[in-house]
N, C-alpha and C. Protein backbone atom coordinates (compact mmCIF):
# COMPACT_ATOMS: atom_id res chain seq x y z
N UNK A 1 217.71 36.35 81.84
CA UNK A 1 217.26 36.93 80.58
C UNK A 1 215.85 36.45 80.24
N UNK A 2 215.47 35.03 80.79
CA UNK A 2 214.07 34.55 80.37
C UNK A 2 212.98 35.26 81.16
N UNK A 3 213.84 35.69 82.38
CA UNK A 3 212.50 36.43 83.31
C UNK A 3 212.06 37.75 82.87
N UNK A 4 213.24 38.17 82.11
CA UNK A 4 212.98 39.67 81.83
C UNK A 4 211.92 39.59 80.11
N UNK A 5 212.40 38.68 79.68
CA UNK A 5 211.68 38.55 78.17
C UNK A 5 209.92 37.98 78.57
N UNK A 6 210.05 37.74 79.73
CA UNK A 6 208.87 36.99 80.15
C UNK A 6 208.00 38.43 80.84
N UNK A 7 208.56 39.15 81.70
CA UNK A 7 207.85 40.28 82.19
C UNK A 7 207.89 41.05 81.03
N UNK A 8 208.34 41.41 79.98
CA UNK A 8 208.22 41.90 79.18
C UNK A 8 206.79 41.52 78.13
N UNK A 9 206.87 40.03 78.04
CA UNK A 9 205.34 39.44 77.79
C UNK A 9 204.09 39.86 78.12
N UNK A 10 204.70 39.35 79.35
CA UNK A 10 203.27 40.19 80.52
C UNK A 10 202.98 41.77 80.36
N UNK A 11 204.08 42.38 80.61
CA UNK A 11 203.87 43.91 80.19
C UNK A 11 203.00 44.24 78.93
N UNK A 12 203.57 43.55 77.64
CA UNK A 12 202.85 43.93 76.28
C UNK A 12 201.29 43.44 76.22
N UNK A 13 201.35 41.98 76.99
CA UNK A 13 199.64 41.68 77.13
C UNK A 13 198.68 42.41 78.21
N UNK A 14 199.93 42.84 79.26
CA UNK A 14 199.13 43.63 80.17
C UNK A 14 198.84 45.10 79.51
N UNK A 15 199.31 45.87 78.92
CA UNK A 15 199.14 46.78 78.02
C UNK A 15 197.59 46.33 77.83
N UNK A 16 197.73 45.71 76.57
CA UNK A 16 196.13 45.48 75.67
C UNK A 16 195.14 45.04 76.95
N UNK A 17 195.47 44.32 77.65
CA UNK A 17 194.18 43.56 78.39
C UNK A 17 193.76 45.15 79.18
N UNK A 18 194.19 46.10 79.76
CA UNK A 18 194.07 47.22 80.69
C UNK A 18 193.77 47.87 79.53
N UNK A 19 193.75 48.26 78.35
CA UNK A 19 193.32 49.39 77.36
C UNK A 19 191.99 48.17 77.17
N UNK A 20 191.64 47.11 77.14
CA UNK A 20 190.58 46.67 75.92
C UNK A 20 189.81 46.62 77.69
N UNK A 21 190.40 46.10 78.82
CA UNK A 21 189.44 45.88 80.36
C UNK A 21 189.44 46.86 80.64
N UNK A 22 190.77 47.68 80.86
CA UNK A 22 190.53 48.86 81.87
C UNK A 22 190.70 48.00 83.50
N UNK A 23 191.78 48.44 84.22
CA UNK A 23 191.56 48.32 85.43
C UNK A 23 190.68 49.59 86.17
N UNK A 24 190.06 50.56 85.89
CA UNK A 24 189.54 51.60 86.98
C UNK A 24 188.53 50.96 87.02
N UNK A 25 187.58 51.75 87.37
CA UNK A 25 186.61 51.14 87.70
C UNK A 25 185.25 51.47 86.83
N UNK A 26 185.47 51.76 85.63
CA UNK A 26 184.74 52.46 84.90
C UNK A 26 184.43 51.13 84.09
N UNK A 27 182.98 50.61 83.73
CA UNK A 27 182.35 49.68 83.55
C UNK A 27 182.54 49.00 82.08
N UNK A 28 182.10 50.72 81.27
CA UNK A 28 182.41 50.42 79.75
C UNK A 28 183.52 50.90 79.67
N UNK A 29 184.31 50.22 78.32
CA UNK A 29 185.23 50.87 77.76
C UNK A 29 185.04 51.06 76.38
N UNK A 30 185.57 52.23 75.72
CA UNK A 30 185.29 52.59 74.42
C UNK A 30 186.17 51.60 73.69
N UNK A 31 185.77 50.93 72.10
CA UNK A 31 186.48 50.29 71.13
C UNK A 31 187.56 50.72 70.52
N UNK A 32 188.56 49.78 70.45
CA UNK A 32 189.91 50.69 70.52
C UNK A 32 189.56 51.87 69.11
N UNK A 33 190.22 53.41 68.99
CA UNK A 33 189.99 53.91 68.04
C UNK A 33 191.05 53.63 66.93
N UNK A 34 190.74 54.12 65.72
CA UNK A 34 192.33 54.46 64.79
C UNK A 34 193.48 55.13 65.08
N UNK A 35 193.95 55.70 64.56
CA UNK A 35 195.24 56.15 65.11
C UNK A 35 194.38 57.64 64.95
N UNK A 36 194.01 57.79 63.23
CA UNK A 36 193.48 59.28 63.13
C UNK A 36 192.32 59.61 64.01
N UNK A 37 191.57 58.70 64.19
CA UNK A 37 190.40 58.91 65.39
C UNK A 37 191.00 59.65 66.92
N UNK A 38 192.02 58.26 67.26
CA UNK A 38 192.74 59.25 68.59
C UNK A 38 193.20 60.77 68.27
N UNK A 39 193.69 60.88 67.07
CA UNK A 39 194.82 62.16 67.43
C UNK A 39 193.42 63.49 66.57
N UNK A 40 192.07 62.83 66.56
CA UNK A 40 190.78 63.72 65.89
C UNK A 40 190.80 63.92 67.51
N UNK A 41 190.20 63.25 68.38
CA UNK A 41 189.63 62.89 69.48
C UNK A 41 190.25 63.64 70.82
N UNK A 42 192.03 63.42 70.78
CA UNK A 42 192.91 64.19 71.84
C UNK A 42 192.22 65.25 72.16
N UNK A 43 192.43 66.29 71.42
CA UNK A 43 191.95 67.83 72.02
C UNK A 43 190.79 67.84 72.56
N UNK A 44 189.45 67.50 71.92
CA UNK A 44 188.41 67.83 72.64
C UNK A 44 188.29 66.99 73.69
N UNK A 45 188.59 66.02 73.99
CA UNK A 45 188.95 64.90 75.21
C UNK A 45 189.26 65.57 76.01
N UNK A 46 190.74 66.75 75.89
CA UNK A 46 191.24 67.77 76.78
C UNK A 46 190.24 68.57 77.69
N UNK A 47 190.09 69.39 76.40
CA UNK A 47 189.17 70.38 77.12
C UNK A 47 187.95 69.94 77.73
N UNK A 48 187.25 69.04 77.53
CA UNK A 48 186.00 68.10 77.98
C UNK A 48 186.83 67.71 79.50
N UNK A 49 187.83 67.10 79.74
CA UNK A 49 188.72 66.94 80.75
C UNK A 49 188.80 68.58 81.73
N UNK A 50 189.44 69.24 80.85
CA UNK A 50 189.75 70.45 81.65
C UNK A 50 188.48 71.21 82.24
N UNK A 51 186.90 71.07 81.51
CA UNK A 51 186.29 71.91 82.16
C UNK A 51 185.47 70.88 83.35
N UNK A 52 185.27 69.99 82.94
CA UNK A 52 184.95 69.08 84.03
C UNK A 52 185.40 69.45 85.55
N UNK A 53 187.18 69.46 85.16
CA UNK A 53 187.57 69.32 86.29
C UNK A 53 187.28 71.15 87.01
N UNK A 54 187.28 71.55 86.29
CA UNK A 54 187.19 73.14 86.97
C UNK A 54 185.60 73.03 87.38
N UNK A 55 184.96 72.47 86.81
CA UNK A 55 183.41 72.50 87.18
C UNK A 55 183.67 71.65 88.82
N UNK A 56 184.52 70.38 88.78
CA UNK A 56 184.52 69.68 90.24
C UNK A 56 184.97 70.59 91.13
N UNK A 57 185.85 70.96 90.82
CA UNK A 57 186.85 72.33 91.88
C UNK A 57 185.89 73.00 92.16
N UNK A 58 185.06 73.61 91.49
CA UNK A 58 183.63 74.53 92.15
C UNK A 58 183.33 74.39 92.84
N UNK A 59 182.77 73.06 92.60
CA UNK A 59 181.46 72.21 93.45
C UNK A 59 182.38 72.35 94.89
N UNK A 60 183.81 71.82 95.06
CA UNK A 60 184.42 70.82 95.91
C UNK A 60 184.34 72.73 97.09
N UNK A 61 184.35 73.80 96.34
CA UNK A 61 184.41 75.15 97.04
C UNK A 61 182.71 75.44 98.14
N UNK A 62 181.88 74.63 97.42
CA UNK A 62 180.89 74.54 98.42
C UNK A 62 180.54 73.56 99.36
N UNK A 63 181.12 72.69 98.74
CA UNK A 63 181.31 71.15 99.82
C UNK A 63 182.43 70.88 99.92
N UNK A 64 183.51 70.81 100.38
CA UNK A 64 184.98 70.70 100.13
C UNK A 64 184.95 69.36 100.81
N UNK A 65 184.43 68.39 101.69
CA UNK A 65 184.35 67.39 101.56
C UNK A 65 183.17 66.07 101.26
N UNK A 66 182.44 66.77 100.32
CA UNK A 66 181.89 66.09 99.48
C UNK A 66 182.60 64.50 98.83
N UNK A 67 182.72 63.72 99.16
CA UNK A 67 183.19 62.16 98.61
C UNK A 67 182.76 62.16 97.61
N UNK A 68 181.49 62.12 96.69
CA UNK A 68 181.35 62.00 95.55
C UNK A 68 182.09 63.05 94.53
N UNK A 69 181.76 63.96 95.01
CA UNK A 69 182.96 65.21 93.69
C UNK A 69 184.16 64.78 93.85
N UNK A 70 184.63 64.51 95.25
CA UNK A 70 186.25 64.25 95.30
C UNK A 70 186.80 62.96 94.55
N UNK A 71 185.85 62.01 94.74
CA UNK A 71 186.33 60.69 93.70
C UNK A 71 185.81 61.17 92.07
N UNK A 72 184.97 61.98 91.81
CA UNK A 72 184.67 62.14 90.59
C UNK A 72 186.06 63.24 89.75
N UNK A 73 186.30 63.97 90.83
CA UNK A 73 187.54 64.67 90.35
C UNK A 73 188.57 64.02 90.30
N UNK A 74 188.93 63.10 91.09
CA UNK A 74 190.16 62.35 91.13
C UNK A 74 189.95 60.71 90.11
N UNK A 75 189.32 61.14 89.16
CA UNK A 75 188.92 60.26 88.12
C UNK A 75 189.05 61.00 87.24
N UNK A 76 188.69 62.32 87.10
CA UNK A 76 189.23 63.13 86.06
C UNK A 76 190.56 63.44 85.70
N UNK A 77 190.90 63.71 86.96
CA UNK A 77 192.81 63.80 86.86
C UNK A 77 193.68 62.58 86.40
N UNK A 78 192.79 61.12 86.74
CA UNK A 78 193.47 60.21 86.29
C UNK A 78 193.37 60.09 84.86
N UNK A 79 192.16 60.67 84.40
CA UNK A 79 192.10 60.45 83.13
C UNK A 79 192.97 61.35 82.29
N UNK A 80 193.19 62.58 82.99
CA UNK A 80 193.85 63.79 81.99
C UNK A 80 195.45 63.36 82.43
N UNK A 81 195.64 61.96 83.25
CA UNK A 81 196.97 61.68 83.35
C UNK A 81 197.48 62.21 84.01
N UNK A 82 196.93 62.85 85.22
CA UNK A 82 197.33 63.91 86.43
C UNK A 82 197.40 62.99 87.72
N UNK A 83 198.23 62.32 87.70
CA UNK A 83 198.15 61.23 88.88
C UNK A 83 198.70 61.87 90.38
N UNK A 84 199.53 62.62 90.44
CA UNK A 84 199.32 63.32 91.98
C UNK A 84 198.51 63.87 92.56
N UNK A 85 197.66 64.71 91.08
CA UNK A 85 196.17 65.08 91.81
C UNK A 85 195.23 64.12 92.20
N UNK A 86 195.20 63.03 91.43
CA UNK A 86 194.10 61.96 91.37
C UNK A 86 194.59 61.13 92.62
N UNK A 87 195.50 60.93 93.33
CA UNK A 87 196.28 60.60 94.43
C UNK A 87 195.63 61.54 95.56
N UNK A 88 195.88 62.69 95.31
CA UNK A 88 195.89 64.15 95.80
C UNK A 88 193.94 63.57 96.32
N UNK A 89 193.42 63.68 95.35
CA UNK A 89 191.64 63.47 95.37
C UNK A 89 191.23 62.02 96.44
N UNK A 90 191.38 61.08 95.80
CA UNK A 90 191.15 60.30 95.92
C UNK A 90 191.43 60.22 97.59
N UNK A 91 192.70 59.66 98.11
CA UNK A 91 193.28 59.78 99.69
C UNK A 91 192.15 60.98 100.77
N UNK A 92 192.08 61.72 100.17
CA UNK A 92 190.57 62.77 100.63
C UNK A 92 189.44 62.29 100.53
N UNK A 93 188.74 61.51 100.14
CA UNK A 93 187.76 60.63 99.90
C UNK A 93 188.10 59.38 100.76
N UNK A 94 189.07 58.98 101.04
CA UNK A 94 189.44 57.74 102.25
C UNK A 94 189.19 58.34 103.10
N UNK A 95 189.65 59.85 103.75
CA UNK A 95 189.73 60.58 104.70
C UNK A 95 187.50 60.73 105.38
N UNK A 96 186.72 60.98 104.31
CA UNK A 96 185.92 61.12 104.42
C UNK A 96 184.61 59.47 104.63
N UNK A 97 185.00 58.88 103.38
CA UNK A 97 184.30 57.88 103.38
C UNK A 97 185.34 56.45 102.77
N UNK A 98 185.74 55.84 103.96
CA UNK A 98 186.71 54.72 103.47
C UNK A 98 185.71 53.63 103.36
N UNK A 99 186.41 52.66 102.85
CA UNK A 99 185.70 51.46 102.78
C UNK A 99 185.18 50.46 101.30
N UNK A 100 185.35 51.35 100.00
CA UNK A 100 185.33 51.20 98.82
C UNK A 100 185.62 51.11 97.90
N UNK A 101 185.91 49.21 97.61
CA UNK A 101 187.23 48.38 97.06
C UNK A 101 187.51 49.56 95.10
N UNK A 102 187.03 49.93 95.37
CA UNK A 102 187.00 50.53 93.52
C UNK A 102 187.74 51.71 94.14
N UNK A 103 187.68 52.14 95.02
CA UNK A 103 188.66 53.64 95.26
C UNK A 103 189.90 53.08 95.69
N UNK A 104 190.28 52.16 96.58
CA UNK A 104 191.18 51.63 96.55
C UNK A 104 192.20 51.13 95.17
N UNK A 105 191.54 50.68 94.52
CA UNK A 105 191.82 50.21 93.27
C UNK A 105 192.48 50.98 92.49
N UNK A 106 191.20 52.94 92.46
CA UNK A 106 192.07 53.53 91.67
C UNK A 106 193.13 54.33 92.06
N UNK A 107 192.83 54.77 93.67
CA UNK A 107 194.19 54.97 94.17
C UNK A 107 195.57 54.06 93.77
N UNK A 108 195.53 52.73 93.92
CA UNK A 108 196.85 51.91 93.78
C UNK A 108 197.09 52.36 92.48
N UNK A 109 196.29 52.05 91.21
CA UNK A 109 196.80 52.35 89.85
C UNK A 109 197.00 53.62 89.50
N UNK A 110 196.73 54.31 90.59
CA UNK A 110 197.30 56.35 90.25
C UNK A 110 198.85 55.97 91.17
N UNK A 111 198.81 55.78 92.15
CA UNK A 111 200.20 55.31 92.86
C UNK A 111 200.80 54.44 91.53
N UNK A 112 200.88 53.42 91.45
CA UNK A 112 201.41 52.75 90.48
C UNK A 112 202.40 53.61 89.16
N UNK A 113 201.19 54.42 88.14
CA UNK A 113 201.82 55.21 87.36
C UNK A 113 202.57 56.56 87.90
N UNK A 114 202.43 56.27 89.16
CA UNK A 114 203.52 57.37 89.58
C UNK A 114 205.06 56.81 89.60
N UNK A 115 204.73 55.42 89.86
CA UNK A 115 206.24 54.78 90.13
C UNK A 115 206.30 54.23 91.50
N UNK A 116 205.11 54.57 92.26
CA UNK A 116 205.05 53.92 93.31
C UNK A 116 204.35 52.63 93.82
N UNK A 117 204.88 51.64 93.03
CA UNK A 117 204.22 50.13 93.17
C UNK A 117 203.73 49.58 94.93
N UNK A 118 204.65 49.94 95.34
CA UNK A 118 204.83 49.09 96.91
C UNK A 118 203.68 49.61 97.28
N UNK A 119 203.85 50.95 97.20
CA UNK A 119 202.48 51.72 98.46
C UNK A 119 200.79 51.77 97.48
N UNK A 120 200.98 51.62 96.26
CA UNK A 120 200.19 51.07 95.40
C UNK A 120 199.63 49.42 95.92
N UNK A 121 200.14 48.61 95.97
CA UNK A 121 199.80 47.31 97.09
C UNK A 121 199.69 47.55 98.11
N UNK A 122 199.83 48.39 98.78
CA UNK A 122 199.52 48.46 100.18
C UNK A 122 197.85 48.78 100.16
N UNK A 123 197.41 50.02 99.64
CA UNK A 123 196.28 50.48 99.05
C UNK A 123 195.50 49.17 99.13
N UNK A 124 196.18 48.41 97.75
CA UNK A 124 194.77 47.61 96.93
C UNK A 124 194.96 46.38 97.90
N UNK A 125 195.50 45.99 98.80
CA UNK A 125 195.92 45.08 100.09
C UNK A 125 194.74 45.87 101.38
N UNK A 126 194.36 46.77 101.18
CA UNK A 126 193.54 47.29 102.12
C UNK A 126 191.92 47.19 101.18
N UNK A 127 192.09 47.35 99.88
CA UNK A 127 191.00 47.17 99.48
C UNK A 127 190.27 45.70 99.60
N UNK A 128 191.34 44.64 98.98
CA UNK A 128 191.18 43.44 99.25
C UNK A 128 190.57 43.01 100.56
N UNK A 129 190.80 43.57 101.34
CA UNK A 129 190.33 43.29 103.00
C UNK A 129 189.35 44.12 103.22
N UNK A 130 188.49 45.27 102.70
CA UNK A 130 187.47 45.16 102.48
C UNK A 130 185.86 44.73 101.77
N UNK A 131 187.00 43.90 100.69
CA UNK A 131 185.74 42.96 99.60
C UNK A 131 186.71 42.16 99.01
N UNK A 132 187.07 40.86 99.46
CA UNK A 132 188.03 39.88 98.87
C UNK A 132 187.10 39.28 97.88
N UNK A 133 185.98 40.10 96.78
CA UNK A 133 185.19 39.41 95.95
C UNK A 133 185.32 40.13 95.70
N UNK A 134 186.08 41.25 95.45
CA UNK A 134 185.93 42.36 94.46
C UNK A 134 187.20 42.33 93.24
N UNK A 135 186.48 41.72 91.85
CA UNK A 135 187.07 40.67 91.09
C UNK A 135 188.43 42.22 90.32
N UNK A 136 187.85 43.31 90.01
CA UNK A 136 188.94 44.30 89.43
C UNK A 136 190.44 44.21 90.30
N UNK A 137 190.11 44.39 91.52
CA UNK A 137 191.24 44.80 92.34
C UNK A 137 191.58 43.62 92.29
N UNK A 138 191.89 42.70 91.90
CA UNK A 138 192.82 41.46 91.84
C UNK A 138 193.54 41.35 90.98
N UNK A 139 192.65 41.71 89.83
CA UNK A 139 193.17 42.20 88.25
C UNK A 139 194.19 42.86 88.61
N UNK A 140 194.16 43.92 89.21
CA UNK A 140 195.00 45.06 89.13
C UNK A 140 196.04 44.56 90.37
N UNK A 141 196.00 44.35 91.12
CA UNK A 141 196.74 43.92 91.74
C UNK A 141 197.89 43.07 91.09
N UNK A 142 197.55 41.82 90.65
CA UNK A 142 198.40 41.16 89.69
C UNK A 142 199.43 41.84 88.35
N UNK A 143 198.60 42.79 87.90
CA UNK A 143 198.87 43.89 87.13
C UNK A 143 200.01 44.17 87.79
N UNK A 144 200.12 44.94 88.87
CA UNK A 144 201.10 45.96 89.31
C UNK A 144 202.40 45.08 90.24
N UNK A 145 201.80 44.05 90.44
CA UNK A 145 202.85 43.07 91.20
C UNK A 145 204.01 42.38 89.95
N UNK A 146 203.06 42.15 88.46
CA UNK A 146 204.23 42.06 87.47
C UNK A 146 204.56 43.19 86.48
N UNK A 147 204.04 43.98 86.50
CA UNK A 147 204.21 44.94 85.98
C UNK A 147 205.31 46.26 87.07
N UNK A 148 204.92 46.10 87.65
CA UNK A 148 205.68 47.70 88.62
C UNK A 148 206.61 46.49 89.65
N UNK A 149 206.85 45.83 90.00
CA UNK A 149 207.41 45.02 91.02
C UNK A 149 207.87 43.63 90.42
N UNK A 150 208.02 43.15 89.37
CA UNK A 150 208.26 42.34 88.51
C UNK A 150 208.10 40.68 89.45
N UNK A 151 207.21 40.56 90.31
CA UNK A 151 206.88 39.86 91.25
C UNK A 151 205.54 38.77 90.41
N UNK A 152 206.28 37.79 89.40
CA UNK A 152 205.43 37.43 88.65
C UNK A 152 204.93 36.32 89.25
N UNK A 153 205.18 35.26 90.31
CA UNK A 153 204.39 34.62 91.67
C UNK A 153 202.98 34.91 92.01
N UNK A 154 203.67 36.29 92.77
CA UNK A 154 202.66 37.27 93.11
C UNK A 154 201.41 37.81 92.04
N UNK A 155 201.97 38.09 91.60
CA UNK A 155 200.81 38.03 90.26
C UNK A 155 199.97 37.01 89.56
N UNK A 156 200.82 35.94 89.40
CA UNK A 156 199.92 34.53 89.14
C UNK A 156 199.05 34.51 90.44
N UNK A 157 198.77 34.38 91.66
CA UNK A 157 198.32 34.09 92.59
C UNK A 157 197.20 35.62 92.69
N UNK A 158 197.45 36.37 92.01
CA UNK A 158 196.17 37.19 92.08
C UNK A 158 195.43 36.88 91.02
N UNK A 159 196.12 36.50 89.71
CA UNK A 159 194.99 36.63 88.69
C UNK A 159 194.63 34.97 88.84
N UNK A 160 194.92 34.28 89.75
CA UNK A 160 194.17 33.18 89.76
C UNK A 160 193.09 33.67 90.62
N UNK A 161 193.41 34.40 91.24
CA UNK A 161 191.99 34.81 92.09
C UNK A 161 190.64 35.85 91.52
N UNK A 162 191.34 36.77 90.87
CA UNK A 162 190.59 37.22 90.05
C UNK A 162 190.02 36.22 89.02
N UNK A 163 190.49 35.56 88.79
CA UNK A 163 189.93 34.93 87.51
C UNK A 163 188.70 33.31 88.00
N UNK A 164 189.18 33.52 89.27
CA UNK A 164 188.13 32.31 90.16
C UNK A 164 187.22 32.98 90.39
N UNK A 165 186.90 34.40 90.66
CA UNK A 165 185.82 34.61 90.95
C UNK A 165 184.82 35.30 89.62
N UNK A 166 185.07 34.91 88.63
CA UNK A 166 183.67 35.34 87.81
C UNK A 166 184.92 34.43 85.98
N UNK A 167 185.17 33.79 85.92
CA UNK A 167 185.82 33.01 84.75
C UNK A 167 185.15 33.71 83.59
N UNK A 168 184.12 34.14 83.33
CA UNK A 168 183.11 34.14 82.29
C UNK A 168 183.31 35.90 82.21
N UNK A 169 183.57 36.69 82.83
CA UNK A 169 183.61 37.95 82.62
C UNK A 169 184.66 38.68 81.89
N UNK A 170 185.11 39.50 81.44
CA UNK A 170 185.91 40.24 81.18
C UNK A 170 187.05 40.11 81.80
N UNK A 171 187.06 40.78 83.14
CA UNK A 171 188.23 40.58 83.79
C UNK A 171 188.51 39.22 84.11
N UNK A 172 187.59 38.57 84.45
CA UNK A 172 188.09 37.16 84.19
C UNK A 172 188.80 37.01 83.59
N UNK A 173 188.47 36.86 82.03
CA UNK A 173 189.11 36.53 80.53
C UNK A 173 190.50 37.08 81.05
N UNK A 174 190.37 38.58 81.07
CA UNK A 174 191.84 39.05 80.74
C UNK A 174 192.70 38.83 82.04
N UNK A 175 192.44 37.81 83.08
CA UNK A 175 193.31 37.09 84.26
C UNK A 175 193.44 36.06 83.76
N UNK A 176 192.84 35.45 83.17
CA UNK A 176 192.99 34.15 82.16
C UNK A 176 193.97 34.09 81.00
N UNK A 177 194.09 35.50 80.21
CA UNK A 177 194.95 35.71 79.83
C UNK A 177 196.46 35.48 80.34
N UNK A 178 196.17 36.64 80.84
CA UNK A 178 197.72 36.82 81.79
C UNK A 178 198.16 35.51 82.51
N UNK A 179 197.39 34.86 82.92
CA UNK A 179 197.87 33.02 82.97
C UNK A 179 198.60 32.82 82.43
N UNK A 180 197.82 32.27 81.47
CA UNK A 180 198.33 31.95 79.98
C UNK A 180 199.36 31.89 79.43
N UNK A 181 199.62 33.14 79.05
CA UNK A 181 201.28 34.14 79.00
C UNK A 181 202.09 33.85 80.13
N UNK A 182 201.91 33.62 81.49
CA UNK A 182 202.91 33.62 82.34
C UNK A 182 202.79 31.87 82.41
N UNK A 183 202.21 31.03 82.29
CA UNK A 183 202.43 30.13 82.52
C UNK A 183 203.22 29.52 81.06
N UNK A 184 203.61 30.03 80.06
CA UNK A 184 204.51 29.80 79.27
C UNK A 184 205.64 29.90 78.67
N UNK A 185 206.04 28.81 79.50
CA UNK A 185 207.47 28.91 79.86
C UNK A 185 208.59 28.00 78.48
């Protein structure tokens, strides 16, 4: 019962730390809004979402393997919460140009909210082995090892790593966090 009240911890801080950090790979994040701000904000978010992505689909009709539209679309889908497409995108962009710990990253966390944790680590386990300094994908890694796989070990041992390599940053902080919380027992 303590492990579950404990991943449950982690879950609620992992919540805030991923809305205030953001695991993708997107640099800024906006300040959390109000409630009336979000539900002002939803719709045109949508459609700003929806034509984007029909504008990428264009593009992707004259270059169909273009890597940059394909990760830019499969960032859109993650955002409009379309994670098989953004799965769908992204894995096509490995196909073309592998090697780039932030696509890895957002592949695992589109796998992840699918429900697919394991093959989500497998991903960010391939990213890791192409930039074991690449401080997000540790974040997230740890993330999904207690969060989707309730493997809270495993998770301490990433966000100690994430959090060794830059202490002073953001994601730092919020691996420092998640310490924190898991180390209180």
């Amino acid at each position: 019962m303590q492990k579950k009240s404990m991943i449950t911890g982690v879950v609620i801080l992992g919540l805030s730390a991923v809305l205030a950090v953001g695991c993708s790979r997107k640099e800024e994040q906006p300040q959390p809004a109000t409630q009336q701000q979000t539900q002002q904000q939803a719709p045109a978010q949508g459609v700003q979402n929806a034509t984007l992505i029909a504008d990428l689909e264009a593009r992707l009709k004259e270059d169909p393997k273009n890597p940059e539209v394909l990760w830019r679309l499969g960032d859109a889908y993650f955002d409009s919460k379309q994670f098989n497409e953004s799965v769908k995108n992204y894995k096509k962009v490995l196909e073309v140009k592998p090697g780039e710990a932030d696509l890895y990253n957002d592949l695992g966390l589109s796998l992840h909210y699918l429900g697919n944790s394991a093959e989500a680590i497998k991903y960010l386990d391939e990213g890791i082995k192409k930039n074991p300094y690449h401080q997000r994908i540790w974040l997230t890694k740890g993330f999904i090892l207690a969060y989707g796989m309730g493997d809270l070990e495993g998770a301490k041992v990433a966000w100690e790593k994430a959090n060794a390599l830059n202490p002073e940053s953001q994601i730092g902080k919020a691996a420092s966090e998640y310490l924190a919380l898991v180390n209180k027992k």
